[in-house]
Protein backbone atom coordinates (compact mmCIF):
# COMPACT_ATOMS: atom_id res chain seq x y z
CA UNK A 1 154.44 8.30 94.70
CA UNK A 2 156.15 5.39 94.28
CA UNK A 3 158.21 3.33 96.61
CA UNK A 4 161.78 4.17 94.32
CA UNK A 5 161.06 7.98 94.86
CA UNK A 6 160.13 7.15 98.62
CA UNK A 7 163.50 5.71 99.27
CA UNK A 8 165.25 8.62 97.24
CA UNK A 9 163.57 11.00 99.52
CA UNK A 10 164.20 8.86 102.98
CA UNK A 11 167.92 7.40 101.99
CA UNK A 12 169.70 10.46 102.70
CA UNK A 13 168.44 11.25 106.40
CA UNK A 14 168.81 7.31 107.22
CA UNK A 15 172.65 7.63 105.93
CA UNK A 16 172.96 10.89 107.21
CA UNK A 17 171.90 10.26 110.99
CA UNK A 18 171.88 6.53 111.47
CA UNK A 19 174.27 4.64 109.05
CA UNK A 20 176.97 6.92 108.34
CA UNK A 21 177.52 7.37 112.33
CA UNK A 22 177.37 3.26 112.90
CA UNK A 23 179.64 2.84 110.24
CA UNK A 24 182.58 5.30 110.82
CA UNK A 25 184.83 3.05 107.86
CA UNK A 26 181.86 3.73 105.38
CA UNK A 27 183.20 5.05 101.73
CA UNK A 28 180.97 8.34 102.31
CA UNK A 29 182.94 9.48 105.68
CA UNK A 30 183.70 12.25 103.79
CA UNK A 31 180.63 13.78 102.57
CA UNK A 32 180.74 16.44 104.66
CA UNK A 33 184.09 17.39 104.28
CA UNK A 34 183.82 20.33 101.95
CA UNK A 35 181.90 22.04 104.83
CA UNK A 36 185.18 22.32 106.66
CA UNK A 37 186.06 25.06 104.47
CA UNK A 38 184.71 28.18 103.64
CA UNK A 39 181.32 28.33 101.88
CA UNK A 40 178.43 30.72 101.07
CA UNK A 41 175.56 31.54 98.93
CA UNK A 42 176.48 32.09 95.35
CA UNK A 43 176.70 35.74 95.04
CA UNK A 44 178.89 38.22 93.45
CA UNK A 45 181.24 37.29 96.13
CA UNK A 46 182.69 34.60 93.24
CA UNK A 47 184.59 37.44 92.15
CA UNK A 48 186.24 37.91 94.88
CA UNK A 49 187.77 34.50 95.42
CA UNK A 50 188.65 33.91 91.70
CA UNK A 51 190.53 36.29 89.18
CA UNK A 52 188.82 36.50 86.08
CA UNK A 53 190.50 36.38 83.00
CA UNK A 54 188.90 36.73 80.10
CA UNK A 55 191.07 35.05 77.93
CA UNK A 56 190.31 32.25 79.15
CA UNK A 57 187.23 30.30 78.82
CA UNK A 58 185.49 29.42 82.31
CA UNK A 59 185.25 25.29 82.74
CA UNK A 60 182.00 23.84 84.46
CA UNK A 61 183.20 20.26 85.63
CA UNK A 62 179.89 17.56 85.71
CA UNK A 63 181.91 14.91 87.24
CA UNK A 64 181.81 11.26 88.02
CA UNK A 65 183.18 11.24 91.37
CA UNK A 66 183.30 13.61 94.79
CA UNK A 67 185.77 15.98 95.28
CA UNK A 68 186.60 14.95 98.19
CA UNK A 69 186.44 11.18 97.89
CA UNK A 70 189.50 10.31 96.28
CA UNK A 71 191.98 12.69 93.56
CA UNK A 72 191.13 11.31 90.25
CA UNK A 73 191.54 12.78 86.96
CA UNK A 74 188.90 15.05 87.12
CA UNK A 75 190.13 16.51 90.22
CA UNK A 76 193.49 17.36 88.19
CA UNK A 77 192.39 18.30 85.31
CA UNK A 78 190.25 21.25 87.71
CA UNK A 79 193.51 21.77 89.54
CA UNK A 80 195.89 22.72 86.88
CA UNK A 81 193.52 24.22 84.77
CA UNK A 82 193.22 26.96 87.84
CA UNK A 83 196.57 27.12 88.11
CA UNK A 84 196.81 28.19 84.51
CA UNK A 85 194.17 30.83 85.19
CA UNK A 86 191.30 29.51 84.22
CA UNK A 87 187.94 29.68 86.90
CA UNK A 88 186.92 26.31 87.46
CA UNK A 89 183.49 25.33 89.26
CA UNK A 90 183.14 21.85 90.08
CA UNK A 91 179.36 20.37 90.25
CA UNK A 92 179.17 17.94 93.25
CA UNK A 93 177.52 14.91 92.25
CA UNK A 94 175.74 13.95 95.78
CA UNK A 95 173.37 16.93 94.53
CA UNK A 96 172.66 17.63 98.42
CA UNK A 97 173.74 14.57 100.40
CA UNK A 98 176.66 16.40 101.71
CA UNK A 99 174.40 19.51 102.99
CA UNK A 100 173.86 18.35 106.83
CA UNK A 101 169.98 20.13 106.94
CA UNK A 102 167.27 19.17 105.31
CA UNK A 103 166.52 20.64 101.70
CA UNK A 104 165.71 24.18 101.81
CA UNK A 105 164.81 25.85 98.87
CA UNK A 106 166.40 29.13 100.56
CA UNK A 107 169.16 27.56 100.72
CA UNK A 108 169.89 24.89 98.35
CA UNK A 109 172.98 26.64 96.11
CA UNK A 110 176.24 26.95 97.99
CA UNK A 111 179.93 27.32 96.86
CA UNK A 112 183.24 27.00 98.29
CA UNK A 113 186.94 27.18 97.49
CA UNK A 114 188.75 24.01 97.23
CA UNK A 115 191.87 24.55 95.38
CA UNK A 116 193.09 28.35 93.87
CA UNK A 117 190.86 29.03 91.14
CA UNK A 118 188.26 26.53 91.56
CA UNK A 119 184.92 26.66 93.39
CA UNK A 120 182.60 23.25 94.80
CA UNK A 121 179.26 24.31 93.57
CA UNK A 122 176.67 22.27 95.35
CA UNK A 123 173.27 21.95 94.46
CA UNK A 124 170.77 20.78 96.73
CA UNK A 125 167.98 18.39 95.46
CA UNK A 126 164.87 17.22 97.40
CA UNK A 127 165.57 13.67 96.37
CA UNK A 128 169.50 13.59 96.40
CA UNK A 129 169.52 10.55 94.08
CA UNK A 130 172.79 8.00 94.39
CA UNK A 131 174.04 9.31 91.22
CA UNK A 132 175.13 6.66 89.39
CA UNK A 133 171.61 4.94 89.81
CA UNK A 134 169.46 6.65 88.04
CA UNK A 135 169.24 9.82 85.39
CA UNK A 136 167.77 13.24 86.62
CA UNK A 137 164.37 13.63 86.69
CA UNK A 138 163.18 16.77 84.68
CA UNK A 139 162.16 19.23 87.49
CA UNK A 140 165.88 18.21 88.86
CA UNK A 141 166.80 18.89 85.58
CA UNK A 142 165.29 22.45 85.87
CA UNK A 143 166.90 23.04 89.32
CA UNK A 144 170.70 22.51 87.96
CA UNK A 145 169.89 24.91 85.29
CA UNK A 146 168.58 27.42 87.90
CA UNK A 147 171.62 27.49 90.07
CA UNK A 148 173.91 27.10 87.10
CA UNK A 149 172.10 30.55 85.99
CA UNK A 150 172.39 32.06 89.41
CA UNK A 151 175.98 31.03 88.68
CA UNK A 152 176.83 32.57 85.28
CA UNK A 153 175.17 35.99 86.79
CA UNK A 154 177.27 35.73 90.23
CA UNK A 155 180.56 35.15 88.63
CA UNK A 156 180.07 37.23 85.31
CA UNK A 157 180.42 34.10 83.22
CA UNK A 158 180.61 35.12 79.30
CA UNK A 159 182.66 31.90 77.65
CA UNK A 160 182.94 28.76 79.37
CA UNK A 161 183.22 25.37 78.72
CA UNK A 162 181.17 22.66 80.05
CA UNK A 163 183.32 19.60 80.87
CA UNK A 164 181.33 16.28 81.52
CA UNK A 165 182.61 12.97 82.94
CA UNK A 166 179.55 11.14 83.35
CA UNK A 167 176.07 10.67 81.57
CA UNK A 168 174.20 11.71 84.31
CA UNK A 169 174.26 15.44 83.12
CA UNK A 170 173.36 14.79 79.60
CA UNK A 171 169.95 16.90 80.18
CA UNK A 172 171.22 19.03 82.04
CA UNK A 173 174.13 19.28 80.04
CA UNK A 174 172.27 20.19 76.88
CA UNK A 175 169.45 22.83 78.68
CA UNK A 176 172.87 24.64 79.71
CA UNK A 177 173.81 25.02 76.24
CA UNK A 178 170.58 25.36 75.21
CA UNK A 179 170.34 28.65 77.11
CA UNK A 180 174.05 29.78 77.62
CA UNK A 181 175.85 28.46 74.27
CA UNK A 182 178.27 26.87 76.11
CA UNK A 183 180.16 24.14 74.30
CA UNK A 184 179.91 19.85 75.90
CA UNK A 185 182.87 18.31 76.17
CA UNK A 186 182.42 14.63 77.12
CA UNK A 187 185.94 13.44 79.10
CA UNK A 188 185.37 9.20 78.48
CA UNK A 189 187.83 8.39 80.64
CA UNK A 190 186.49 4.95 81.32
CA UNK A 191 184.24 1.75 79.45
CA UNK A 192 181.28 2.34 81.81
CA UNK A 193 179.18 -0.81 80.87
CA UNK A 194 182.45 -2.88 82.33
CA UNK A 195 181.58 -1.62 85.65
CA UNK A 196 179.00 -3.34 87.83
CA UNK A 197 177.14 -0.41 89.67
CA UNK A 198 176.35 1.83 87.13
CA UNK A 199 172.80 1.11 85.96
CA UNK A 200 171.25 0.35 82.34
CA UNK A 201 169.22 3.86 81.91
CA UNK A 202 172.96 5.90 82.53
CA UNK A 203 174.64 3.53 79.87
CA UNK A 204 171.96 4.36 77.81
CA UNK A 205 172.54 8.04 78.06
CA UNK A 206 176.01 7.89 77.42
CA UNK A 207 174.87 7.06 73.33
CA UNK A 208 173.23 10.70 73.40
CA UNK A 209 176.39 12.72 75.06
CA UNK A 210 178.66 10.83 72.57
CA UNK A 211 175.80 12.78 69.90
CA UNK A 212 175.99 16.32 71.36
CA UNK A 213 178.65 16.21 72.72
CA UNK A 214 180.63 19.14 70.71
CA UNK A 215 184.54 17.31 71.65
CA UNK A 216 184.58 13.56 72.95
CA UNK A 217 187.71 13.05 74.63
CA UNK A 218 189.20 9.29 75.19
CA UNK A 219 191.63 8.51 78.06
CA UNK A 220 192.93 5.76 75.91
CA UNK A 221 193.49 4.82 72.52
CA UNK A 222 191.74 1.47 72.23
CA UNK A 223 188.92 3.23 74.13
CA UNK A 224 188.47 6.09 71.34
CA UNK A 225 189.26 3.25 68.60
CA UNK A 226 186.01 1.03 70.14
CA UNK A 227 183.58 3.68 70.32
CA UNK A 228 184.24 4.93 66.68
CA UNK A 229 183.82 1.42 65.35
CA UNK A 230 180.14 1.88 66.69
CA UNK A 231 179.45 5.52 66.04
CA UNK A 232 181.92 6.41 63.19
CA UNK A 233 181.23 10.09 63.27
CA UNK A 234 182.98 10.20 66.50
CA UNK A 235 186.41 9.84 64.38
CA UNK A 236 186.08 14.04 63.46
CA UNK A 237 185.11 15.07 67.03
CA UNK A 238 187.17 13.29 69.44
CA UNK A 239 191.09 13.12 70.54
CA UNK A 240 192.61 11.37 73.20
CA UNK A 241 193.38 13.18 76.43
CA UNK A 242 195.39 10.28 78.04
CA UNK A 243 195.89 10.44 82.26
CA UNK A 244 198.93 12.07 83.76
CA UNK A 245 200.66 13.27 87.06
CA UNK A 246 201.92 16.46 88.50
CA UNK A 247 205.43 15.78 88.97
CA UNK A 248 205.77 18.96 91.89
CA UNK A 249 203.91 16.24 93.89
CA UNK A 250 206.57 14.17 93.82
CA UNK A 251 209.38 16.61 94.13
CA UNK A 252 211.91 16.34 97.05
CA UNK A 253 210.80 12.64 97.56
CA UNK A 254 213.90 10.69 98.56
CA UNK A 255 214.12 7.03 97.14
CA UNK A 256 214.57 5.54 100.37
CA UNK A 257 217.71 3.45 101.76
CA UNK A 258 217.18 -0.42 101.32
CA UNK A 259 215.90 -1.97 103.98
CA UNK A 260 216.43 -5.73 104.93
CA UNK A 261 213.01 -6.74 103.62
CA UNK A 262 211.95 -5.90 100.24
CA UNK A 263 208.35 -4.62 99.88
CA UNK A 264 205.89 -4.80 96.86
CA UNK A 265 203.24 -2.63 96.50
CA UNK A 266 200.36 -1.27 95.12
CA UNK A 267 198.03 2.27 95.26
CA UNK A 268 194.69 2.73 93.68
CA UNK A 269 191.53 0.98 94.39
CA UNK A 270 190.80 -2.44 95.49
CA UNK A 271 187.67 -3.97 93.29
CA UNK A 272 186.78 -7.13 91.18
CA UNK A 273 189.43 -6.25 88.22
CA UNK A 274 192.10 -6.74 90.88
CA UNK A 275 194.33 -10.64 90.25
CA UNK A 276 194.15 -11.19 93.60
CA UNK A 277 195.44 -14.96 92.72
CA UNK A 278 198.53 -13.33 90.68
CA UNK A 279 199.40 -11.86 94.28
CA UNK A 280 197.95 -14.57 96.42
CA UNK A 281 200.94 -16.60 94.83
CA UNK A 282 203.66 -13.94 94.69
CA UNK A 283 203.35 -13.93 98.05
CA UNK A 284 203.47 -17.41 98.63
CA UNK A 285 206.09 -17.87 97.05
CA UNK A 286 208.31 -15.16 98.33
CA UNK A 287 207.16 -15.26 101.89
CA UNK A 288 210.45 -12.99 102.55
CA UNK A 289 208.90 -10.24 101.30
CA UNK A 290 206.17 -7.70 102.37
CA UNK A 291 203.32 -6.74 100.00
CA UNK A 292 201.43 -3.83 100.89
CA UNK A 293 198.12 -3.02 99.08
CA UNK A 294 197.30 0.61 99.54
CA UNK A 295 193.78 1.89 98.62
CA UNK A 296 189.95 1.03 99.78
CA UNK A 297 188.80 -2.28 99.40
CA UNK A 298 185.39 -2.29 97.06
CA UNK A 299 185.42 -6.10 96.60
CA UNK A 300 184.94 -8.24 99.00
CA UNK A 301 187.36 -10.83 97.27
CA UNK A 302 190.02 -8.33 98.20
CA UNK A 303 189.51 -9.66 102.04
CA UNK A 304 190.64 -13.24 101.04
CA UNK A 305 194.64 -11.87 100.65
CA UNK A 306 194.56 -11.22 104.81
CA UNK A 307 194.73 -14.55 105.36
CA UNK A 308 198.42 -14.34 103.99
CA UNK A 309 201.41 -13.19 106.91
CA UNK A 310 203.08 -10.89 104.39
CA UNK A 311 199.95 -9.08 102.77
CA UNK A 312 198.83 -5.96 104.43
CA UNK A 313 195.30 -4.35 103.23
CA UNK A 314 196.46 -0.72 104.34
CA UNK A 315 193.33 0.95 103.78
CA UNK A 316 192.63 4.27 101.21
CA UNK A 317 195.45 7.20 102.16
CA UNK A 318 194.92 11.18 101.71
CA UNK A 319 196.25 11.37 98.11
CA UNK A 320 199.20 14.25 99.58
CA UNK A 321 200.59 10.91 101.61
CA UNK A 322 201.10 8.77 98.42
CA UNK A 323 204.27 9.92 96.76
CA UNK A 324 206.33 9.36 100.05
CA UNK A 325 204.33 5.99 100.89
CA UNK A 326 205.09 4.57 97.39
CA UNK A 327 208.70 5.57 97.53
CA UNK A 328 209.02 3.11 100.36
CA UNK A 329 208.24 0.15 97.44
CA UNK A 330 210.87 -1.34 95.77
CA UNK A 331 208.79 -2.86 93.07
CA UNK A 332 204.72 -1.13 92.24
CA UNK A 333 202.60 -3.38 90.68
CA UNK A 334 200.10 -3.22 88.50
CA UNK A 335 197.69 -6.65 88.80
CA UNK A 336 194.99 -6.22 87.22
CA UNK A 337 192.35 -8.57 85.22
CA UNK A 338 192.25 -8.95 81.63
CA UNK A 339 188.72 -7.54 80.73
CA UNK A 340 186.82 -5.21 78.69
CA UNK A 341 186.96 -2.53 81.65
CA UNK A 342 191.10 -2.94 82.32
CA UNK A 343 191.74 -3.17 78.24
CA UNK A 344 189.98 0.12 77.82
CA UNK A 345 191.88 1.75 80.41
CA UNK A 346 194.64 4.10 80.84
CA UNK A 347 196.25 3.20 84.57
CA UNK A 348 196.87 7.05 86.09
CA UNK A 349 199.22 5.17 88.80
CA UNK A 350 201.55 4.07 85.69
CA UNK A 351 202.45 7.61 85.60
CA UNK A 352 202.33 8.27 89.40
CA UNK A 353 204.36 5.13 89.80
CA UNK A 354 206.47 6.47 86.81
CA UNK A 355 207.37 9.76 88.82
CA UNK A 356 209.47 7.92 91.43
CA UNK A 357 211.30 6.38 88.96
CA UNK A 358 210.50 2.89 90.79
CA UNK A 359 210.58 -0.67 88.72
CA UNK A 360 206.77 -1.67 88.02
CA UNK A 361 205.30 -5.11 87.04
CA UNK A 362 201.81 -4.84 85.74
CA UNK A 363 199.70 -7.45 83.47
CA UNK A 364 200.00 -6.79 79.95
CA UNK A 365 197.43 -4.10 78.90
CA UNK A 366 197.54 -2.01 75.41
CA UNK A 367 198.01 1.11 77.18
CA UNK A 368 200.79 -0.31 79.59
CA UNK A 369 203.01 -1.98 76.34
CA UNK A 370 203.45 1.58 74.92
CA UNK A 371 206.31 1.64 77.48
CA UNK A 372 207.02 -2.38 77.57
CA UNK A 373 210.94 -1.08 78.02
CA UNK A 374 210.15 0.75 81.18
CA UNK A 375 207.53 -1.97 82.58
CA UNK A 376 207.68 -5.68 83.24
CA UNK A 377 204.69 -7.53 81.64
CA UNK A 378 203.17 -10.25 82.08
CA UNK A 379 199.99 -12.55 81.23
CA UNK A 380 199.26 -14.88 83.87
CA UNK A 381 200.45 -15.09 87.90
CA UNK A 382 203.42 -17.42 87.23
CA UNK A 383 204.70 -14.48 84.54
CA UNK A 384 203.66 -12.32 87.48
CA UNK A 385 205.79 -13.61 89.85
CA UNK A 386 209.09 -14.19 87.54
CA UNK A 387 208.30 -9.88 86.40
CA UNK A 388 208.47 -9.51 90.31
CA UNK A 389 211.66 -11.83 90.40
CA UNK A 390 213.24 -9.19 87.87
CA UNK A 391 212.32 -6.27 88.89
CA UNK A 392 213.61 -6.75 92.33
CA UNK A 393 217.18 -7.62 90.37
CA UNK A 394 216.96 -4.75 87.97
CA UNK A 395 220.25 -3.19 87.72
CA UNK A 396 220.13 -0.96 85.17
CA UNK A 397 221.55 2.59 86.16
CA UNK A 398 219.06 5.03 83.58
CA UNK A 399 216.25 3.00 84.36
CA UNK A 400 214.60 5.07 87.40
CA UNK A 401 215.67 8.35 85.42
CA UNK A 402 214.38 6.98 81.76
CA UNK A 403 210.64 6.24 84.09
CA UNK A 404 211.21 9.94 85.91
CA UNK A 405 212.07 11.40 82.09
CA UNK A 406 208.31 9.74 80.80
CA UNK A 407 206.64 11.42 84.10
CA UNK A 408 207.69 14.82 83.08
CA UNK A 409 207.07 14.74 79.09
CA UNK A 410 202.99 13.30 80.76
CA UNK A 411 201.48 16.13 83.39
CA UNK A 412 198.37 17.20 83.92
CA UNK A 413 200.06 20.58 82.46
CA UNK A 414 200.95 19.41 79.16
CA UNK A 415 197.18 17.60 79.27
CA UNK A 416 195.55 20.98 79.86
CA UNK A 417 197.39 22.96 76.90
CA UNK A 418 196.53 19.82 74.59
CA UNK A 419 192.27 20.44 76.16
CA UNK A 420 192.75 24.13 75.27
CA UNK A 421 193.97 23.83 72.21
CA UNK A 422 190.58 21.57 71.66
CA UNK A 423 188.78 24.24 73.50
CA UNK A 424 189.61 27.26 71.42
CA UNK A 425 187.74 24.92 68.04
CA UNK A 426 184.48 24.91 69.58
CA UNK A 427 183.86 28.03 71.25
CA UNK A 428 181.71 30.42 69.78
CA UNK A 429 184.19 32.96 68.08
């Protein structure tokens, strides 16, 4: 056995009981968070907790991220496809770091509701691997397709749709279709080779789902545009599913009453493709003004801003506290890097920043100039600071509603009945 397998087998009982309890402000606080609601074995209870409707296709989510981590795209995608009627069961990636016991092979398949219409389905792995690490071996493999069996017999499952975000399912992924017929769908919603943690071997895989992948779907244009330059076939099999927002989130949120000192802020995460220099000097220069930074800091970089009397590092909020703490900025901000990662993507806080009708300085990215009239650009910090200088004086009355008007016309809704219509092409008949 060799020491890598050791460590998968040891690392979860060392976070588990030692680390995780040391350190309380530790990104994986909430692994065990889905056991605060109800779970069970999967069983025919399924039915019980989610209507079936036949008309509608079933969606098996393989995500990137935790439910319970942080509400990404993935997340709403699950959420409003529910909503429309549609069972949803969501795959959590820790593959048995959140159970709290030790792997039990009587035990090792549980599921729990987590929003109307969609179930957590957790599989427990002896190894629990950190998921973006390493692919699945091929006796983990051959668990997944187990419990996604016990699955499609508990819950009745005839059509569905299996709905990847990450390379780490290919295999699995393809066994499922393999034995089921049900149609991939790979949801690219990001360049993976511009981040830093994912490793070689799942960057690797991601050339196979783009193969069998039956619909590829792009959360950006100049993403989609890239990756058919290198696999032209691509161009008859993919679309692009852009991010959105639910505008009921936002509903009922005042726009506050100015106050005597004018905030700038931000919401999402705080890692190496943030300009930390473009708001180093914004706040320099405009020491009147606060700048709050709201989100959980991944680079240590980040820590270099709270040396500055008018930068607060507020930490990550519960996603249900955003809208009302970004209605409290007069000015959002988008700062982000110019690089491969941030020019591939699709910012989902454009549109959550969008909702609120709020005036929003961001760095110039492709995605971002398809509303340059409702967005202040700019390419370096000094163009940063003088977008900041005119936001702040923006005057225009139809501004906030013209920003409030793009919002609606881009939901997670209206992204859903664009999927289905996708859907409907490659399911069997």
């Amino acid at each position: 056995m060799g020491f890598e397998v050791v460590k998968d087998y040891l690392r979860p009982y060392y976070l588990k009981w030692f680390y995780f309890h040391r350190r309380r402000e530790s990104r994986a606080h909430y692994l065990a968070e889905c056991w605060n609601r109800p779970h069970f074995p999967v069983s025919a209870k399924l039915r019980e907790l989610v209507a079936h409707d036949p008309s509608r296709p079933d969606i098996l989510f393989l995500p990137m991220s935790d439910w319970h981590a942080r509400i990404q795209r993935t997340q709403h995608l699950a959420i409003r496809f529910g909503e429309l009627g549609h069972r949803c069961f969501y795959l959590n990636p820790h593959l048995g770091r959140e159970f709290p016991q030790p792997y039990s092979a009587r035990n090792n398949v549980r599921a729990g509701l987590v929003a109307p219409q969609v179930l957590e389905l957790h599989i427990h792995l002896p190894r629990e691997p950190i998921y973006h690490h390493r692919l699945l071996t091929g006796q983990e493999t051959d668990r997944i397709l187990s419990a996604v069996g016990r699955l499609v017999k508990a819950a009745d499952i005839r059509k569905m749709v299996q709905f990847v975000s990450f390379p780490l399912w290919t295999k699995a992924a393809v066994r499922i279709k393999g034995e089921f017929g049900f149609p991939i769908v790979y949801d690219c919603h990001d360049l993976l080779s511009g981040f830093e943690a994912v490793s070689k071997e799942i960057l690797t895989a991601e050339s196979n789902l783009f193969e069998v992948a039956d619909l590829v779907c792009f959360s950006s244009q100049s993403l989609q545009e890239e990756n058919i330059r290198e696999r032209p076939a691509l161009a008859r099999k993919s679309a692009v599913v852009r991010n959105a927002v639910n505008p009921d989130d936002y509903a009922g949120i005042a726009e506050p009453a100015r106050r005597g000192k004018l905030t700038v802020g931000y919401a999402g995460s705080l890692d190496f493709w943030f300009d930390i220099e473009a708001i180093r000097l914004a706040a320099s220069q405009r020491p009147d003004w606060d700048f709050v930074l709201i989100g959980r800091i991944e680079s240590p970089r980040i820590l270099e801003l709270k040396s500055l009397p008018n930068v607060s590092l507020e930490g990550e909020a519960p996603y249900a506290e955003l809208p009302a703490r970004m209605s409290a900025f007069d000015v959002a901000v988008i700062p982000f890097l110019k690089m491969p990662l941030t020019l591939a993507t699709n910012p989902l806080k454009l549109y959550e920043y969008f909702c609120l009708g709020i005036p929003i300085v961001s760095t110039r990215l492709p995605e971002i100039e398809l509303f340059k009239d409702l967005v202040y650009l700019s390419d370096s910090a000094q163009e940063f600071l003088q977008g900041l200088d005119l936001a702040m004086a923006e005057s225009a009355p139809d501004m906030r509603a013209r920003r409030k008007a793009v919002a609606l016309e881009n939901s997670w809704r209206r992204r859903c009945d664009q999927l289905n219509q996708h859907f409907h092409s490659i399911l069997p008949g």
